[in-house]
N, C-alpha and C. Protein backbone atom coordinates (compact mmCIF):
# COMPACT_ATOMS: atom_id res chain seq x y z
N UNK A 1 -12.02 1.76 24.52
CA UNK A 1 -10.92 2.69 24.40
C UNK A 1 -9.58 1.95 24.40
N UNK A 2 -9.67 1.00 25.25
CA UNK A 2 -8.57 0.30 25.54
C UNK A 2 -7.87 -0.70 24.12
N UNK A 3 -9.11 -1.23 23.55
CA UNK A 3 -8.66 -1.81 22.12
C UNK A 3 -7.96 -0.55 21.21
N UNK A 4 -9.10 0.50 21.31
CA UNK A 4 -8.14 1.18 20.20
C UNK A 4 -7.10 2.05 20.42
N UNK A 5 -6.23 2.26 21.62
CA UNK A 5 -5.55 2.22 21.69
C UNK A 5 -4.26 1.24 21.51
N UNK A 6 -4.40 0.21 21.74
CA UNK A 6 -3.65 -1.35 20.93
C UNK A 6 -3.92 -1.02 19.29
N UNK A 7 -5.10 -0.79 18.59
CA UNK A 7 -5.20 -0.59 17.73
C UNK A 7 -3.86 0.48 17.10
N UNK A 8 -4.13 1.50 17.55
CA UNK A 8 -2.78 2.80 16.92
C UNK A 8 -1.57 2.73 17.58
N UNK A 9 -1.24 1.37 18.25
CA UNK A 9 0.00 1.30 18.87
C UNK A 9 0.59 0.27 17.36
N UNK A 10 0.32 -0.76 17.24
CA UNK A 10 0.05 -2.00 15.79
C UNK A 10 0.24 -0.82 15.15
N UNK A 11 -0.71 0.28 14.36
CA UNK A 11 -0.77 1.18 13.71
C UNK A 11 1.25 1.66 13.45
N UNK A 12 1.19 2.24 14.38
CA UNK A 12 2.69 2.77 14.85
C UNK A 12 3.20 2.15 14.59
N UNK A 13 3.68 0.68 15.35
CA UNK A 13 4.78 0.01 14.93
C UNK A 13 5.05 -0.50 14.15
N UNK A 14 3.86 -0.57 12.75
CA UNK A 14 3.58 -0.99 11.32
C UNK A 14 4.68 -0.02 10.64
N UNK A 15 4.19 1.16 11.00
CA UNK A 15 5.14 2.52 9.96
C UNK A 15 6.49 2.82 10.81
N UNK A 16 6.45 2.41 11.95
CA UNK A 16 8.06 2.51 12.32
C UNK A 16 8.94 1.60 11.52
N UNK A 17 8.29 -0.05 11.50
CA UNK A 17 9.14 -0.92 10.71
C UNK A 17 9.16 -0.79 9.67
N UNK A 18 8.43 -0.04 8.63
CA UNK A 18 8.00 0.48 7.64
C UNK A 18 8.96 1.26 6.89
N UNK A 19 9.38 2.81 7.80
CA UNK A 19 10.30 3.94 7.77
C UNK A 19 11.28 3.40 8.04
N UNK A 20 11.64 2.28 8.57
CA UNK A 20 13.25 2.01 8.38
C UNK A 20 13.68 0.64 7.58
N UNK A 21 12.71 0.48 6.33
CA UNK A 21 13.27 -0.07 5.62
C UNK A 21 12.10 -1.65 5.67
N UNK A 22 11.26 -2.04 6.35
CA UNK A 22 10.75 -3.63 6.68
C UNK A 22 9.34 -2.83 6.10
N UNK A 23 8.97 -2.94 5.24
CA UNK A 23 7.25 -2.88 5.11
C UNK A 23 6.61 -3.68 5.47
N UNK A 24 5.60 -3.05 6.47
CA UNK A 24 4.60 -3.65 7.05
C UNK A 24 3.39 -2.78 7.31
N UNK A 25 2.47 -3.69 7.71
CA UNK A 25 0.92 -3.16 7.76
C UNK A 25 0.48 -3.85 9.28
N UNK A 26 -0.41 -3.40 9.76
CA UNK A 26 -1.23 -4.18 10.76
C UNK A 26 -1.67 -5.63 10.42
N UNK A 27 -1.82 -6.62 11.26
CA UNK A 27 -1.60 -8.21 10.76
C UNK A 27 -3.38 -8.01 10.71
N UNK A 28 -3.84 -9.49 10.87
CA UNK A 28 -5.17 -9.83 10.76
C UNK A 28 -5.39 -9.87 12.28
N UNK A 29 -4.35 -10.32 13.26
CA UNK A 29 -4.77 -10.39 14.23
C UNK A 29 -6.34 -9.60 14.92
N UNK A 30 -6.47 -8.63 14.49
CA UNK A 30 -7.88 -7.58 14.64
C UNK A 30 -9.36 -8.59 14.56
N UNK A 31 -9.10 -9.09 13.33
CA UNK A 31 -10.11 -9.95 12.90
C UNK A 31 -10.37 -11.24 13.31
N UNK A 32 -9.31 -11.66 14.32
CA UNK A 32 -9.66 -12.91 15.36
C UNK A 32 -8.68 -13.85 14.69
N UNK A 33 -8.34 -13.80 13.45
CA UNK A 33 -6.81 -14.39 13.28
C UNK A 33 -6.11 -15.76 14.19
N UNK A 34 -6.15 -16.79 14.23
CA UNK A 34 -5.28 -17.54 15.29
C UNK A 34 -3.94 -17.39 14.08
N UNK A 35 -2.86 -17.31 15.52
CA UNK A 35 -1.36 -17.42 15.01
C UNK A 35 -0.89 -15.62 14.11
N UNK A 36 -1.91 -15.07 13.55
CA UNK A 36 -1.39 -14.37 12.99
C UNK A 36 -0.68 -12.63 13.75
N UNK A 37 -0.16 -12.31 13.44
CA UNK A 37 1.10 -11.30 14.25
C UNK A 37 0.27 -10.38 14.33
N UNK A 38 0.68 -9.06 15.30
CA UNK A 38 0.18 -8.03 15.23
C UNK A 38 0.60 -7.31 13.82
N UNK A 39 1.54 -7.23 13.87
CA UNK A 39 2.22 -6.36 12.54
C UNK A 39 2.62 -7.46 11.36
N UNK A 40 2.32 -7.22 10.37
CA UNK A 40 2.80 -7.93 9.03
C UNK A 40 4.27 -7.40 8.01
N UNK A 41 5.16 -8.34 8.24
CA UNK A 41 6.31 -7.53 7.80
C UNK A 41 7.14 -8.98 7.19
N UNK A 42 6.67 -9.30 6.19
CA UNK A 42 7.24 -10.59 5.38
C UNK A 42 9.06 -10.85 5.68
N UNK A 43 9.68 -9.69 5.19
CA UNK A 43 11.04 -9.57 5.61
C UNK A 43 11.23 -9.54 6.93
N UNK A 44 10.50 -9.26 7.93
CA UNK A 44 11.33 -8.67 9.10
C UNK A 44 11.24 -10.34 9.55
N UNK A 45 12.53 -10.76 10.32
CA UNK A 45 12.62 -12.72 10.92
C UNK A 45 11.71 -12.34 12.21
N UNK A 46 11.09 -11.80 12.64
CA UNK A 46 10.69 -11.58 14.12
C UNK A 46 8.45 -11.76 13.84
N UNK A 47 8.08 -12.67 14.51
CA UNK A 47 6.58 -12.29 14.91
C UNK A 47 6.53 -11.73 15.77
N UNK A 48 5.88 -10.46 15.07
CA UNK A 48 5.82 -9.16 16.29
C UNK A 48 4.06 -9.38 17.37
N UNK A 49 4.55 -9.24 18.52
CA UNK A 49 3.26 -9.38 19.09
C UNK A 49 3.26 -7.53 19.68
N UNK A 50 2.20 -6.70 19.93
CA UNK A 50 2.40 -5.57 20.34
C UNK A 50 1.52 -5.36 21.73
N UNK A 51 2.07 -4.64 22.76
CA UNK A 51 1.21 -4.42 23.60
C UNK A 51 1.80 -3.37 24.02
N UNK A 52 0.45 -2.59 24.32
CA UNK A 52 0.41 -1.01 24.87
C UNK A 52 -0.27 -0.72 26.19
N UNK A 53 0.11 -1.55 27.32
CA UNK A 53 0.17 -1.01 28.59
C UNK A 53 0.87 -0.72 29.23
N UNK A 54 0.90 -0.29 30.24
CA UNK A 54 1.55 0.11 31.61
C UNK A 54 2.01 -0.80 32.25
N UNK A 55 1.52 -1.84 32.65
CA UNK A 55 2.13 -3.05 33.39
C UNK A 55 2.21 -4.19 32.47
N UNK A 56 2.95 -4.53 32.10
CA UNK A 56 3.02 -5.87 30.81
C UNK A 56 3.60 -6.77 31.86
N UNK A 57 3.40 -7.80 31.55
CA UNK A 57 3.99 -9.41 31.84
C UNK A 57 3.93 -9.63 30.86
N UNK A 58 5.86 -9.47 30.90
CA UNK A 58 6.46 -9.52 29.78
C UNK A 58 6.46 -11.27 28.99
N UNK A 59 6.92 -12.08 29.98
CA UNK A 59 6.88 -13.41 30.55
C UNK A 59 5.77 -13.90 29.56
N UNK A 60 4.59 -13.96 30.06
CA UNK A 60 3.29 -13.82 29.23
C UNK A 60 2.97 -13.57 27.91
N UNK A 61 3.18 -12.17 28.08
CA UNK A 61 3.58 -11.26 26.17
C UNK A 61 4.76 -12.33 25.43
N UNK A 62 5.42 -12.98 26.02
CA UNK A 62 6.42 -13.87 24.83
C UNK A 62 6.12 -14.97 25.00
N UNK A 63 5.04 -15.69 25.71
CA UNK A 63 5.27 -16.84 25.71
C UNK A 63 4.12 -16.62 24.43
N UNK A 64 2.89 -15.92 24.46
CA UNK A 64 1.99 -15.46 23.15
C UNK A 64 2.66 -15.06 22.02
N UNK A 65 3.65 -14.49 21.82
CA UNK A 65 4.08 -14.48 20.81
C UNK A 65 4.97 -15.69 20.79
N UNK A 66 5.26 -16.44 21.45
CA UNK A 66 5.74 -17.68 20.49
C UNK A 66 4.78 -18.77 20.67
N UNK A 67 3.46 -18.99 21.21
CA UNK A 67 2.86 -19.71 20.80
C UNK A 67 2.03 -19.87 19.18
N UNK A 68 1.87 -18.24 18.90
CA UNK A 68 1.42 -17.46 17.75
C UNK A 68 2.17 -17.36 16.71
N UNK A 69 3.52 -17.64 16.90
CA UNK A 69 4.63 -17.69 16.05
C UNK A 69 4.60 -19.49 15.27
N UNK A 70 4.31 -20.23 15.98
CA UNK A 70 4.38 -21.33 15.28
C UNK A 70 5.40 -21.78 14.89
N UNK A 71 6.94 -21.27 15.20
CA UNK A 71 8.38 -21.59 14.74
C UNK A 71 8.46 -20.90 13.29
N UNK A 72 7.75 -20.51 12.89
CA UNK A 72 8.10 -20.04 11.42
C UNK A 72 8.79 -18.87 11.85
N UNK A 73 8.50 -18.01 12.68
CA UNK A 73 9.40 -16.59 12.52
C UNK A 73 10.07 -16.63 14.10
N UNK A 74 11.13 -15.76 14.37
CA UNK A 74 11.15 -15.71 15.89
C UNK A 74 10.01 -14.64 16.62
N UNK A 75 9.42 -15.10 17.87
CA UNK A 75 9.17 -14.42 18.54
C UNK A 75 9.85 -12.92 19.12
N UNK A 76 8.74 -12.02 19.15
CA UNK A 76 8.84 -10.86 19.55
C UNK A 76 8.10 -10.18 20.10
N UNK A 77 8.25 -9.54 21.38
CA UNK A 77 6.95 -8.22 21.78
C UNK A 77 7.56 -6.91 21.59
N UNK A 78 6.76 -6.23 21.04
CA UNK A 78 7.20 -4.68 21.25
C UNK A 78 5.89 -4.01 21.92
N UNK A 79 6.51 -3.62 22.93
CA UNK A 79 5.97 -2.70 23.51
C UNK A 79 6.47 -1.16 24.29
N UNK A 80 4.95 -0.75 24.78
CA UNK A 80 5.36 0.77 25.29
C UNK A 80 4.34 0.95 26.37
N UNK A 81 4.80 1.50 27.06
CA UNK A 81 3.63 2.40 28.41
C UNK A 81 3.95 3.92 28.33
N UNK A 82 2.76 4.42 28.56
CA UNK A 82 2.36 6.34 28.43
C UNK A 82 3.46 6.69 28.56
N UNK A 83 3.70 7.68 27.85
CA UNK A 83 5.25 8.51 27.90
C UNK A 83 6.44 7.73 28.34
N UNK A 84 6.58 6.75 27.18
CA UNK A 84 7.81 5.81 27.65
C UNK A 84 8.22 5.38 25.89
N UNK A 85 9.56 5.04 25.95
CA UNK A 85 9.81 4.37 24.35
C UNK A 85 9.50 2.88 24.44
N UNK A 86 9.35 2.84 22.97
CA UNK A 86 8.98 1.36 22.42
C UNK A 86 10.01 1.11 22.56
N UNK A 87 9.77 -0.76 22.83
CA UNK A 87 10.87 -1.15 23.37
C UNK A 87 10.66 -2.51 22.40
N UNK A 88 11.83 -3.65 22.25
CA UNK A 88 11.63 -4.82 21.43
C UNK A 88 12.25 -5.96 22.80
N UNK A 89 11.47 -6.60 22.70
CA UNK A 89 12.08 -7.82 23.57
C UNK A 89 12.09 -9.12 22.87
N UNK A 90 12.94 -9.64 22.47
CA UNK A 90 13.05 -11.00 21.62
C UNK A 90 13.89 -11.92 22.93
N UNK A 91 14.08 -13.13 22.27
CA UNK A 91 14.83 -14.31 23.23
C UNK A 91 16.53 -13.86 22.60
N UNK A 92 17.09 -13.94 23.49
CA UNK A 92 18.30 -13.75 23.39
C UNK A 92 19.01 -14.33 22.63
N UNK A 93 19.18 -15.60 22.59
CA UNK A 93 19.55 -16.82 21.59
C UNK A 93 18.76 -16.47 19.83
N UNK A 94 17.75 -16.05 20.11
CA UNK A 94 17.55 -16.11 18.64
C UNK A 94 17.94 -14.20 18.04
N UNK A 95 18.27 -13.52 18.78
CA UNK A 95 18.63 -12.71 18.56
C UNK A 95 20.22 -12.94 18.06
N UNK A 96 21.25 -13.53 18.59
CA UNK A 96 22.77 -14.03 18.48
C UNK A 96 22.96 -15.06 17.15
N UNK A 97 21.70 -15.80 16.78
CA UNK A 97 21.43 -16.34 15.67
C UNK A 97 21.19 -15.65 14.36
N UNK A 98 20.30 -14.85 14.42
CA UNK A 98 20.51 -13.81 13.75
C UNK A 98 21.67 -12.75 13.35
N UNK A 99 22.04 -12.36 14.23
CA UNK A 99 23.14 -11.47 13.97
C UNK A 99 24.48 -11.80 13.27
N UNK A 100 24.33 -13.56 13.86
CA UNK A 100 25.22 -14.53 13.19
C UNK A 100 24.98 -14.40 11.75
N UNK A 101 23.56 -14.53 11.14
CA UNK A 101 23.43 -14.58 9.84
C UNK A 101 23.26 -13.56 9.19
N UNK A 102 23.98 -12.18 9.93
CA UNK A 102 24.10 -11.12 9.19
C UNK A 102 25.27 -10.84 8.19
């Protein structure tokens, strides 16, 4: 139960980045994938890692998404717990880098 719920969270945050403009799909990650993102979104600069619990270590959740990132994209987690909003947590610095190159 617990996978497929991660499953339709990926799901979600595929068509959220999707509906505002970043097309994306669920990554390979499913299929055992090393390095590859939860969500696939060629344009978006961020490797999205997703997690859908209640207690995240967050700490953890980014150090996986930037081991999984490989420097090619910046690291990212998005996550959510039961009746709570999705949330994006990137590194600060590469967020100010970005914005720079807006």
């Amino acid at each position: 139960m617990q996978r497929n719920k991660g499953a339709r969270f990926e799901r979600e945050v595929a068509h959220l980045l999707s509906d505002n403009g970043w097309p994306a799909t669920r990554g390979c990650q499913h299929r055992g994938g090393p390095g590859s993102p939860d969500v696939e979104a060629s344009s978006f600069p961020w490797h999205v890692e997703c997690k859908r619990v209640e207690r995240l270590n967050l700490y953890e959740a980014m150090t996986q998404a930037t081991g999984d990132a490989g420097g090619q994209k910046m690291p990212a987690v998005v996550s959510k717990r039961n009746h709570g909003d999705v949330l994006f947590t990137c590194k600060f610095m590469d967020l100010l880098t970005w914005l720079a190159d807006q």
